[in-house]
PDB file of N, CA and C in Angstrom:
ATOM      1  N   UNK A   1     196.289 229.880   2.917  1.00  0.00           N
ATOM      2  CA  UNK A   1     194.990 229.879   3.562  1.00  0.00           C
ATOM      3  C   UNK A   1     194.521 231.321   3.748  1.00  0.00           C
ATOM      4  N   UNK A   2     193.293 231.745   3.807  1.00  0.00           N
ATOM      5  CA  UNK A   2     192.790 233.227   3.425  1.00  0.00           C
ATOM      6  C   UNK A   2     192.708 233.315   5.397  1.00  0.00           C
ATOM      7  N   UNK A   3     192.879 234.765   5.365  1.00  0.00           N
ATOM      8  CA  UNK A   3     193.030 235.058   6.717  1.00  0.00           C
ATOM      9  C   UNK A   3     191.941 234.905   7.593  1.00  0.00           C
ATOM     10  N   UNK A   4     190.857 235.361   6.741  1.00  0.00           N
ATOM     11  CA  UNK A   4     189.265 235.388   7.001  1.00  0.00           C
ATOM     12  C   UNK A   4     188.999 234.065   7.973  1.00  0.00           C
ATOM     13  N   UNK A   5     189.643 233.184   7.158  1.00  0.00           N
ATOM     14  CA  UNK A   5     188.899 232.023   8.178  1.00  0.00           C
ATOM     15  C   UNK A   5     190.335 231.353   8.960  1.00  0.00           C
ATOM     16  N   UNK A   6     191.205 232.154   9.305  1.00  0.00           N
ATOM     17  CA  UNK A   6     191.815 231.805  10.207  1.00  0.00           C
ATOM     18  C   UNK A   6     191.496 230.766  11.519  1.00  0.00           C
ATOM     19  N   UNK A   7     191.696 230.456  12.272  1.00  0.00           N
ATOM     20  CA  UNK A   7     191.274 229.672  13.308  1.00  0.00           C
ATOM     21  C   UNK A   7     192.049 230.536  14.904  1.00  0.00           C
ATOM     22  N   UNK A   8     191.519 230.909  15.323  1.00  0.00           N
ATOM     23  CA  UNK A   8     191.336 231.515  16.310  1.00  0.00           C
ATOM     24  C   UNK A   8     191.899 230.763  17.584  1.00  0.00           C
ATOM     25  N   UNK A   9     193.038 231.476  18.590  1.00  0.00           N
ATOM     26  CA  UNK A   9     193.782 230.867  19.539  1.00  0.00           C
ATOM     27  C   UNK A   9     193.447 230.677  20.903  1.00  0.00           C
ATOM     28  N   UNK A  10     192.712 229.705  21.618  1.00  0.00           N
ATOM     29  CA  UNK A  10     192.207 229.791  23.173  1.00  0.00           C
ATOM     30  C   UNK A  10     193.332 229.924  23.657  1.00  0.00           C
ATOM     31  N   UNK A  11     193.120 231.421  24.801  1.00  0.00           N
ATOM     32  CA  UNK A  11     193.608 231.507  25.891  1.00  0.00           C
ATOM     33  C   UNK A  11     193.062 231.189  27.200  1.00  0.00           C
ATOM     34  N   UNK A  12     193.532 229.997  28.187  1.00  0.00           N
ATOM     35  CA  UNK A  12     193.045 230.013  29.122  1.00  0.00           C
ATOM     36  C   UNK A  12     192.854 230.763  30.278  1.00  0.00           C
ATOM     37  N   UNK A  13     191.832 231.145  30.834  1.00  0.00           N
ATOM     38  CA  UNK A  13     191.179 232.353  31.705  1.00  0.00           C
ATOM     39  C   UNK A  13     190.820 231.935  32.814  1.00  0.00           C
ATOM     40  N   UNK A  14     190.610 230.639  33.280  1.00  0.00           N
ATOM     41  CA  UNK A  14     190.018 230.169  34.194  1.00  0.00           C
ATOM     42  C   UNK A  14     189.318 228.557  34.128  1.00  0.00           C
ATOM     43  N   UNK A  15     189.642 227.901  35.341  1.00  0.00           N
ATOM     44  CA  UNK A  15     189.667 226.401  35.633  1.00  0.00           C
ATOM     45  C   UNK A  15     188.665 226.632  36.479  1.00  0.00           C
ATOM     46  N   UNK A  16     187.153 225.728  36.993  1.00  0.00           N
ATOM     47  CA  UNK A  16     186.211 226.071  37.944  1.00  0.00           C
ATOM     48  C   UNK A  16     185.882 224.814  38.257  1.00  0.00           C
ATOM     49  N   UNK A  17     185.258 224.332  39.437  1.00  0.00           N
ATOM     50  CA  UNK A  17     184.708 223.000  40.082  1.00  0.00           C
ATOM     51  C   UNK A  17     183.578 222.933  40.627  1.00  0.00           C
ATOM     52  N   UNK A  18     183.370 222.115  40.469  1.00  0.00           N
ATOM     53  CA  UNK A  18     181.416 221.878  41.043  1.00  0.00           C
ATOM     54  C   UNK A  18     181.216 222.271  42.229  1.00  0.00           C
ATOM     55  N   UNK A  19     180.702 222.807  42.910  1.00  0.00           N
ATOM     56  CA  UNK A  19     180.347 222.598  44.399  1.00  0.00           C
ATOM     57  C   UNK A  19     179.037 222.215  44.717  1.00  0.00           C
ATOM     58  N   UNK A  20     178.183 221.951  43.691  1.00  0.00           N
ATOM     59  CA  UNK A  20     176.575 221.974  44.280  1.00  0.00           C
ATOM     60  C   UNK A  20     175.671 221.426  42.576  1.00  0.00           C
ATOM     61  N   UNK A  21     175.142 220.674  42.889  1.00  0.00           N
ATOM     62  CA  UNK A  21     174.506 220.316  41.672  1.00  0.00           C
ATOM     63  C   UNK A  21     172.585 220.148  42.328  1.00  0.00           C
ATOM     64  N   UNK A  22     172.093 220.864  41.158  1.00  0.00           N
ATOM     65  CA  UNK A  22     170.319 220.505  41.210  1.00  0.00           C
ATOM     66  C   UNK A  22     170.044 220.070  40.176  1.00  0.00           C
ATOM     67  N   UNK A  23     168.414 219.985  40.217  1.00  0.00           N
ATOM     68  CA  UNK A  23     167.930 219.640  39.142  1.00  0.00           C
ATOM     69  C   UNK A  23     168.353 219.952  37.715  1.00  0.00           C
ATOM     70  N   UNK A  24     168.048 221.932  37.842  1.00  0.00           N
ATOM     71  CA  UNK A  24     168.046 222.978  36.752  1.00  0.00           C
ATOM     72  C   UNK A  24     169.196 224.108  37.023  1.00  0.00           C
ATOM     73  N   UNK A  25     169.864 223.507  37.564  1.00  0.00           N
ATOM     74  CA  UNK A  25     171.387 224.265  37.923  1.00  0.00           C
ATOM     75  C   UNK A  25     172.376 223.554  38.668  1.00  0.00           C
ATOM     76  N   UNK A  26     173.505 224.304  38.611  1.00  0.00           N
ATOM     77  CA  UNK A  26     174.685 223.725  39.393  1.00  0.00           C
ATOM     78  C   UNK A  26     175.680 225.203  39.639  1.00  0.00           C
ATOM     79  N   UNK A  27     176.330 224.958  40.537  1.00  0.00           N
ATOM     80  CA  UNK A  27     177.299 226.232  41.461  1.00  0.00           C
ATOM     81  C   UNK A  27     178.597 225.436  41.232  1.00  0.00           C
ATOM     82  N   UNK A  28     179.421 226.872  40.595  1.00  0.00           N
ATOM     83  CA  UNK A  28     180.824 226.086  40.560  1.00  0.00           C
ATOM     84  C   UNK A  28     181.994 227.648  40.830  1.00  0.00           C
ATOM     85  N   UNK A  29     182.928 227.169  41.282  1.00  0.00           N
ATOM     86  CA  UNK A  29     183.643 227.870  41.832  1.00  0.00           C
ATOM     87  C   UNK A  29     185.504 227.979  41.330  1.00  0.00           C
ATOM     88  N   UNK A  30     185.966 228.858  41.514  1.00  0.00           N
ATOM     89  CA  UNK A  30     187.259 229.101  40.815  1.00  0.00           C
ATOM     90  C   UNK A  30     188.345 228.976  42.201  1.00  0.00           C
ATOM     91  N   UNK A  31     189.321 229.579  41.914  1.00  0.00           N
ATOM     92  CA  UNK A  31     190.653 229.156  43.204  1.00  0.00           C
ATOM     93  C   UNK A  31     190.528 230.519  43.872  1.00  0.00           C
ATOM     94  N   UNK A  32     190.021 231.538  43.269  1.00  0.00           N
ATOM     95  CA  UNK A  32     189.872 232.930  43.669  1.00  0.00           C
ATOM     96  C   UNK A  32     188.806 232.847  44.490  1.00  0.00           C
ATOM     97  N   UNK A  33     187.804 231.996  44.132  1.00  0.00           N
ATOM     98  CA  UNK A  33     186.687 232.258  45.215  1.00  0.00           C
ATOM     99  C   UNK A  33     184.766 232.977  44.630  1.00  0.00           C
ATOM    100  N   UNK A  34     185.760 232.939  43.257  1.00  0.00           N
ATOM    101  CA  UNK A  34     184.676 233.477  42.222  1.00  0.00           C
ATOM    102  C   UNK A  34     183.519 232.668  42.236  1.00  0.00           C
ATOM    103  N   UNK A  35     182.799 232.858  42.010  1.00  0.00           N
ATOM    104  CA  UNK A  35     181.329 232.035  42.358  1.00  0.00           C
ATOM    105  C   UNK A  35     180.601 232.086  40.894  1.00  0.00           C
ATOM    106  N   UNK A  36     180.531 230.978  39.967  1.00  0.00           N
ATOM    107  CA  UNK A  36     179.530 230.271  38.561  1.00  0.00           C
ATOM    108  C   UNK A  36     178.183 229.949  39.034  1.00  0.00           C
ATOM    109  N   UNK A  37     177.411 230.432  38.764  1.00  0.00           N
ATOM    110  CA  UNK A  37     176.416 230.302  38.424  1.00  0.00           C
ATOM    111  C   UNK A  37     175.582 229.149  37.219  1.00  0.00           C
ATOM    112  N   UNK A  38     175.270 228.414  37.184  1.00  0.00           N
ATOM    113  CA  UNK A  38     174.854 227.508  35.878  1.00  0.00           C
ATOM    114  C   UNK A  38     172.719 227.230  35.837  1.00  0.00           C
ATOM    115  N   UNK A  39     172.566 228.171  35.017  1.00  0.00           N
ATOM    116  CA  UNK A  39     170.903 227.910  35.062  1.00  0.00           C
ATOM    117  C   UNK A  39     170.638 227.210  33.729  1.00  0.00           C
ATOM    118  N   UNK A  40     170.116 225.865  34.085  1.00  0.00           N
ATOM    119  CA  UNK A  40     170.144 225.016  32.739  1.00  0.00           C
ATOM    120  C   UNK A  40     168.657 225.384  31.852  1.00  0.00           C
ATOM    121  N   UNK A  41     168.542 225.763  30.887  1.00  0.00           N
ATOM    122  CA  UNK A  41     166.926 226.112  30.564  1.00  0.00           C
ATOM    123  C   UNK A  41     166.255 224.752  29.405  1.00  0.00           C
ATOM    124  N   UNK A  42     164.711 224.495  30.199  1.00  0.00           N
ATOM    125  CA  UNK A  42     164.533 223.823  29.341  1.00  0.00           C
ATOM    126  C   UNK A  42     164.457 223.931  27.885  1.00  0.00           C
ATOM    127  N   UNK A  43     164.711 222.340  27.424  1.00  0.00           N
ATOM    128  CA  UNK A  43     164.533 222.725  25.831  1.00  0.00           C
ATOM    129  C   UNK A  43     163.237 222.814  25.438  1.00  0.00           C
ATOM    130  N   UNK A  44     162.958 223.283  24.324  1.00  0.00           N
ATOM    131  CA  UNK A  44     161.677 223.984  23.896  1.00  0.00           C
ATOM    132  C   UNK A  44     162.072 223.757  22.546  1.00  0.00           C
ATOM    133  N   UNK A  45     162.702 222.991  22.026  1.00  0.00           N
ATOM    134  CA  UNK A  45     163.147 223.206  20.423  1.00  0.00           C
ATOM    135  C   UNK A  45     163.088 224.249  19.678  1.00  0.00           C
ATOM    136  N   UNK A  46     163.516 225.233  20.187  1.00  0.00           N
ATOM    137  CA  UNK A  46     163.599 226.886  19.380  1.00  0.00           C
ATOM    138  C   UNK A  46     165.230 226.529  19.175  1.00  0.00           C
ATOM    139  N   UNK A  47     165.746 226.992  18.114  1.00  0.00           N
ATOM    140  CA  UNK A  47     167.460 227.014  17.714  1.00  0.00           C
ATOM    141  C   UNK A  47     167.443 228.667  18.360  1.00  0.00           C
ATOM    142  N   UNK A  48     168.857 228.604  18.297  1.00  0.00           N
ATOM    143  CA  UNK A  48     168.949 229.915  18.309  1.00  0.00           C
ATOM    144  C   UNK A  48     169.282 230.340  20.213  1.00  0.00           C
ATOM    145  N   UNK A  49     168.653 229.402  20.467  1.00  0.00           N
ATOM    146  CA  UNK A  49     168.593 229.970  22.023  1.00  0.00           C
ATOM    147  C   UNK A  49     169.664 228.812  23.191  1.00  0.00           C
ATOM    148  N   UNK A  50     170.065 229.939  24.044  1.00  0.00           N
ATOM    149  CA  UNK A  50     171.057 229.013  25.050  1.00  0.00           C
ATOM    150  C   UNK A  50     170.937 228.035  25.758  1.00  0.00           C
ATOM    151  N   UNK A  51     171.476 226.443  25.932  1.00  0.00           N
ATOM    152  CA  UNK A  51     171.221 225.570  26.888  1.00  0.00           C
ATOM    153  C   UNK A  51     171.560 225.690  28.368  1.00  0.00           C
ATOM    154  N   UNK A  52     172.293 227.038  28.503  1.00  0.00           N
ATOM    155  CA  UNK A  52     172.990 227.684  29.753  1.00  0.00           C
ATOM    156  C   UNK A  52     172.306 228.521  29.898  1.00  0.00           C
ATOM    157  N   UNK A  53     172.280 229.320  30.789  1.00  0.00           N
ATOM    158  CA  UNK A  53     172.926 230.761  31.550  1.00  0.00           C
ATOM    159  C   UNK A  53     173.834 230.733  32.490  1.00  0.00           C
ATOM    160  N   UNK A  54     174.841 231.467  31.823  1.00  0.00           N
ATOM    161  CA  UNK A  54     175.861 231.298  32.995  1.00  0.00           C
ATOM    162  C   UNK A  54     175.911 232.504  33.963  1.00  0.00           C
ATOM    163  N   UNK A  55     176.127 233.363  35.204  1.00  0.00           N
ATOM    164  CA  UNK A  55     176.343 234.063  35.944  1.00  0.00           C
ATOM    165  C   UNK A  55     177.543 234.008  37.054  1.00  0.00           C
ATOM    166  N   UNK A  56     178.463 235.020  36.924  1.00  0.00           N
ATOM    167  CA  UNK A  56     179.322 235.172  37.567  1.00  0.00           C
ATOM    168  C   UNK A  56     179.536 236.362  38.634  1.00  0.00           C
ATOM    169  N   UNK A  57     179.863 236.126  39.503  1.00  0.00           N
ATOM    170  CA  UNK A  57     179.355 236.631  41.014  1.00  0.00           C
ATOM    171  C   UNK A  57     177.761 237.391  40.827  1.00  0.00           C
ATOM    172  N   UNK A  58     176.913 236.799  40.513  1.00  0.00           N
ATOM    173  CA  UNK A  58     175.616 237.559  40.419  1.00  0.00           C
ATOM    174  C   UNK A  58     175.328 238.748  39.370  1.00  0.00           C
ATOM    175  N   UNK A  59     176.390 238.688  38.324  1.00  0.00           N
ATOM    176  CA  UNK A  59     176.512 239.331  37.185  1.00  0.00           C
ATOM    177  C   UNK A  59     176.422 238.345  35.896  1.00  0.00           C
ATOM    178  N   UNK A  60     175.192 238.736  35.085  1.00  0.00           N
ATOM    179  CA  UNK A  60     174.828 237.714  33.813  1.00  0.00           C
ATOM    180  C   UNK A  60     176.221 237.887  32.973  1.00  0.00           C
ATOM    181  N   UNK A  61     176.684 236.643  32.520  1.00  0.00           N
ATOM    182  CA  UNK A  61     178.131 236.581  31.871  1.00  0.00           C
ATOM    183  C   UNK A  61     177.832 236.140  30.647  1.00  0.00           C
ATOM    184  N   UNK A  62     177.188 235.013  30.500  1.00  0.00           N
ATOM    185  CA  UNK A  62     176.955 234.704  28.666  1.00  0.00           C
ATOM    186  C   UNK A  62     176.012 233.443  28.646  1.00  0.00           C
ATOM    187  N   UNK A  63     175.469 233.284  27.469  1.00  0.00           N
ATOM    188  CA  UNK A  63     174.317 232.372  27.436  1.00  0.00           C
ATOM    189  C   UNK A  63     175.428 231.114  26.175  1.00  0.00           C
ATOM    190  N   UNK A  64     175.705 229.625  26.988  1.00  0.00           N
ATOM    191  CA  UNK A  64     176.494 228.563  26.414  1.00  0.00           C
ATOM    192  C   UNK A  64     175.425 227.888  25.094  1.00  0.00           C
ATOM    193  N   UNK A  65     176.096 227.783  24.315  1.00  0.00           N
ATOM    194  CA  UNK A  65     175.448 226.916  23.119  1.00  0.00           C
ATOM    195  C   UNK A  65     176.138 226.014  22.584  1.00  0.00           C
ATOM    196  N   UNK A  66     175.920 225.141  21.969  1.00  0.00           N
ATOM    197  CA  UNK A  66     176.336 223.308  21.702  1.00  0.00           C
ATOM    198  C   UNK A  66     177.846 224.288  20.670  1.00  0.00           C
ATOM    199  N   UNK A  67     178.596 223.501  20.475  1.00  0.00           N
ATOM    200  CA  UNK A  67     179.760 223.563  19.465  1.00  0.00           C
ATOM    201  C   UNK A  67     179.618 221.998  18.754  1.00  0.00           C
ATOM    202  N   UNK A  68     180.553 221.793  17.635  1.00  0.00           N
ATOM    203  CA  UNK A  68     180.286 220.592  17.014  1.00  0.00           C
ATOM    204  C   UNK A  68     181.393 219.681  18.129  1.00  0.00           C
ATOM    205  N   UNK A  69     182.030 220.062  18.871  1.00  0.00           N
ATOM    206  CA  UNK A  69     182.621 218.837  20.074  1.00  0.00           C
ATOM    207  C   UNK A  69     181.905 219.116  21.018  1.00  0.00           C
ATOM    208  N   UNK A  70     181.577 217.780  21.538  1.00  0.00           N
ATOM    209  CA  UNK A  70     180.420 217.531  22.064  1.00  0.00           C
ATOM    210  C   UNK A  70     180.654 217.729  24.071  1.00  0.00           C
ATOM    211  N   UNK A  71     182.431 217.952  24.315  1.00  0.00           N
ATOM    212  CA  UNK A  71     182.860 218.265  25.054  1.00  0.00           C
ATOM    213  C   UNK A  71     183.044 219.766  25.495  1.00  0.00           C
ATOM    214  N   UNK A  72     182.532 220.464  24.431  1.00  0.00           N
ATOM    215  CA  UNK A  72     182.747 222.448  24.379  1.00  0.00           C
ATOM    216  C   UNK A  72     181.362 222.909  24.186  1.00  0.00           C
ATOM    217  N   UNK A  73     180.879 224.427  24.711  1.00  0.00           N
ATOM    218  CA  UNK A  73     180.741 225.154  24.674  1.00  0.00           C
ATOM    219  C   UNK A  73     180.881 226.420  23.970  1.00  0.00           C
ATOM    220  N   UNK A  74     179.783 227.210  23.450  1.00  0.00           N
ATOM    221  CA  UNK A  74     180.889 229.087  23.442  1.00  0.00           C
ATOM    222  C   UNK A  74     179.346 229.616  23.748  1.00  0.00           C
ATOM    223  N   UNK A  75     180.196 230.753  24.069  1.00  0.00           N
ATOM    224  CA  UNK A  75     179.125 232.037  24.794  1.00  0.00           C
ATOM    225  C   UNK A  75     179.673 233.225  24.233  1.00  0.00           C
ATOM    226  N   UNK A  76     179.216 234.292  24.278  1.00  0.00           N
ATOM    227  CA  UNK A  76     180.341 235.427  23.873  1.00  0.00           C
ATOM    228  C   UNK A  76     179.653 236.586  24.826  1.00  0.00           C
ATOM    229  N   UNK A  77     180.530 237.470  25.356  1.00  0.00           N
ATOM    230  CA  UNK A  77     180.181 238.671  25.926  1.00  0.00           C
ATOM    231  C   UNK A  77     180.254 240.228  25.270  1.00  0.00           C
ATOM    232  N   UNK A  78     178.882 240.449  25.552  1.00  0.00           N
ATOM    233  CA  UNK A  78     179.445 242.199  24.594  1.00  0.00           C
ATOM    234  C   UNK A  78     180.321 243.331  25.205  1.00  0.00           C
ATOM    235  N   UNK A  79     180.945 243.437  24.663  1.00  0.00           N
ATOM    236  CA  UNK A  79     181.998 244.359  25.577  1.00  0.00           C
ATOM    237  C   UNK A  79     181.647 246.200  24.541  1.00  0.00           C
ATOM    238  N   UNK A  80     182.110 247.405  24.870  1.00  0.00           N
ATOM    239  CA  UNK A  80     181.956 248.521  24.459  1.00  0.00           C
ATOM    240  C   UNK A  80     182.413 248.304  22.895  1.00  0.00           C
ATOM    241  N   UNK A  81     183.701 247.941  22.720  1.00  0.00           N
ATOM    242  CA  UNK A  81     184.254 247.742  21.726  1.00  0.00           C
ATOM    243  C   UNK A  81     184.276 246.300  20.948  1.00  0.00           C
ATOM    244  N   UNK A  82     183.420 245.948  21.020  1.00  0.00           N
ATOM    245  CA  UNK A  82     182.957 244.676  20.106  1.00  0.00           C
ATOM    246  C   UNK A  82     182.988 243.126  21.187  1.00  0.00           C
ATOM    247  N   UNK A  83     182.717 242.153  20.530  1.00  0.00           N
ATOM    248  CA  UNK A  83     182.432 240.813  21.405  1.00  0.00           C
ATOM    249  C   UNK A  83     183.609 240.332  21.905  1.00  0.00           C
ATOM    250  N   UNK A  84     183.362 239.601  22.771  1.00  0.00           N
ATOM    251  CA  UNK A  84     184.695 238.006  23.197  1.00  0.00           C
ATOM    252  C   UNK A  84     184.272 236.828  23.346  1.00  0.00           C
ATOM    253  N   UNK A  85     184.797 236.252  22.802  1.00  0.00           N
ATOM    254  CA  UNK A  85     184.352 234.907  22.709  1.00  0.00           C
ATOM    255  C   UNK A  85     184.860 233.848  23.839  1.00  0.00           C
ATOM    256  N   UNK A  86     183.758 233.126  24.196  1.00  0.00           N
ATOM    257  CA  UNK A  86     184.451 232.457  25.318  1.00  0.00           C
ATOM    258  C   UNK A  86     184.093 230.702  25.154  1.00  0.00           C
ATOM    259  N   UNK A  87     184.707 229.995  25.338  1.00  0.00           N
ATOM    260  CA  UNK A  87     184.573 228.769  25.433  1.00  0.00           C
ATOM    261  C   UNK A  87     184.663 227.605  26.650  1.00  0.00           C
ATOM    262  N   UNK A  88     184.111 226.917  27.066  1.00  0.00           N
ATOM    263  CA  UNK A  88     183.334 226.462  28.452  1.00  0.00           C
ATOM    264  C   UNK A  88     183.993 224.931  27.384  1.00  0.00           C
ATOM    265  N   UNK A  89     185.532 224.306  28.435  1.00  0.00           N
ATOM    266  CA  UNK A  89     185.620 222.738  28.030  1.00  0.00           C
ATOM    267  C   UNK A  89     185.223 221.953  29.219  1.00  0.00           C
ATOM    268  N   UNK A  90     184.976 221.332  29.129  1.00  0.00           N
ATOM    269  CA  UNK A  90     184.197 220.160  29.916  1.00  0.00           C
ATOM    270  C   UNK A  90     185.199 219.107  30.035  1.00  0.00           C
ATOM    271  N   UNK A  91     186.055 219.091  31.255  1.00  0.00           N
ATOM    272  CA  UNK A  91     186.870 218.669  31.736  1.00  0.00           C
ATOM    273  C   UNK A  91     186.727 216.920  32.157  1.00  0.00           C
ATOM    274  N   UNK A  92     186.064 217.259  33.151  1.00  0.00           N
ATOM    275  CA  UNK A  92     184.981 216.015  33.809  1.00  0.00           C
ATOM    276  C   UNK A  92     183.927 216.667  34.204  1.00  0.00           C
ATOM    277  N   UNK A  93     182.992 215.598  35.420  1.00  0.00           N
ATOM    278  CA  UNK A  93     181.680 216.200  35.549  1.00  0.00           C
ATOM    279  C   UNK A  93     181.933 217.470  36.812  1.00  0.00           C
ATOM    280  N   UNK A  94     183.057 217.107  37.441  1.00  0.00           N
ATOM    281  CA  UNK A  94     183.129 218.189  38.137  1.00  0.00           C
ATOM    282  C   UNK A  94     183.754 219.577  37.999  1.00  0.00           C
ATOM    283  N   UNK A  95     184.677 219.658  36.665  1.00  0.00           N
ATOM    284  CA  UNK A  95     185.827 220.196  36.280  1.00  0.00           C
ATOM    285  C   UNK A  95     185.372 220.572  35.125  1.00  0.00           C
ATOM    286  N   UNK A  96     185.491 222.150  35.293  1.00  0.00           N
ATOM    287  CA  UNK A  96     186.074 223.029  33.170  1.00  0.00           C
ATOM    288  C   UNK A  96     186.504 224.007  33.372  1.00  0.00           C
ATOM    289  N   UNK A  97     186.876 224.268  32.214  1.00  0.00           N
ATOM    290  CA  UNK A  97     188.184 225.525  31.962  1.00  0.00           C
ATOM    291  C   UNK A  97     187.178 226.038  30.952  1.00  0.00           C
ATOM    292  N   UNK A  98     187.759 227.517  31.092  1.00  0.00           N
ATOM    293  CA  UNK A  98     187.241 228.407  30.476  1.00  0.00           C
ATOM    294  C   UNK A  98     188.216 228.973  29.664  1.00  0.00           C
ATOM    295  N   UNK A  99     188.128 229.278  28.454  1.00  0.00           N
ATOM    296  CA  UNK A  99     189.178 230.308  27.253  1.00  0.00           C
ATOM    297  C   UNK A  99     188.708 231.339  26.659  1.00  0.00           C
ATOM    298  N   UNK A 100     189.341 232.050  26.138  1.00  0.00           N
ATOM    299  CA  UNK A 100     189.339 233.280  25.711  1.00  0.00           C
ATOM    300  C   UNK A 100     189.263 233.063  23.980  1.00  0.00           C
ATOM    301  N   UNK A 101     188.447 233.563  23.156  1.00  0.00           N
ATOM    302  CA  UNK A 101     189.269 233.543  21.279  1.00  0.00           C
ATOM    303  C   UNK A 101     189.914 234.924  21.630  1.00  0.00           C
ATOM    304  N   UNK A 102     191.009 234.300  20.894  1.00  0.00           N
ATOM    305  CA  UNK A 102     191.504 235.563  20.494  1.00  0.00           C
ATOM    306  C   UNK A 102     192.390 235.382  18.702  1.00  0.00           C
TER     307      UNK A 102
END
């Protein structure tokens, strides 16, 4: 198999739980105390653009987009030295874990 398209290993980073659900958002929280942010944006049928915003302690973290399982997420963050990829599983409605590609 060519390396190129390797498949890439989730590390888990973090488990979070609902605390608060609205209309166009929901608040979810980690064991640390970390505070999620979830701003749902309407659709507008433009591709390309996020069904999330996510924010973590009041710091923009990554914008979630569909994956082909219909249970995942990915977002990626820019870091100095290139991206990270992150993936948002959908546990239950109150419950997801978050991973790392690496």
């Amino acid at each position: 198999m060519n390396k190129r398209y390797k498949k890439r290993e989730l590390i888990l980073i973090d488990t979070i739980l609902r605390k608060e659900k609205k209309e166009d958002s929901s608040l979810w929280t980690n064991s640390q105390g970390e505070v999620y942010f979830f701003e749902h944006i309407k659709a507008d049928n433009k591709k390309n653009l996020p069904l999330v915003k996510v924010y973590k302690d009041r710091q923009y973290l990554t914008g979630l987009f569909r994956t082909k399982k219909a249970d995942e997420f990915s977002g990626d963050i820019k870091l100095p030295d290139g991206k990270e990829y992150l993936v948002f599983k959908v546990m239950s409605a109150e419950r997801m874990q978050v991973f790392k590609k690496v």
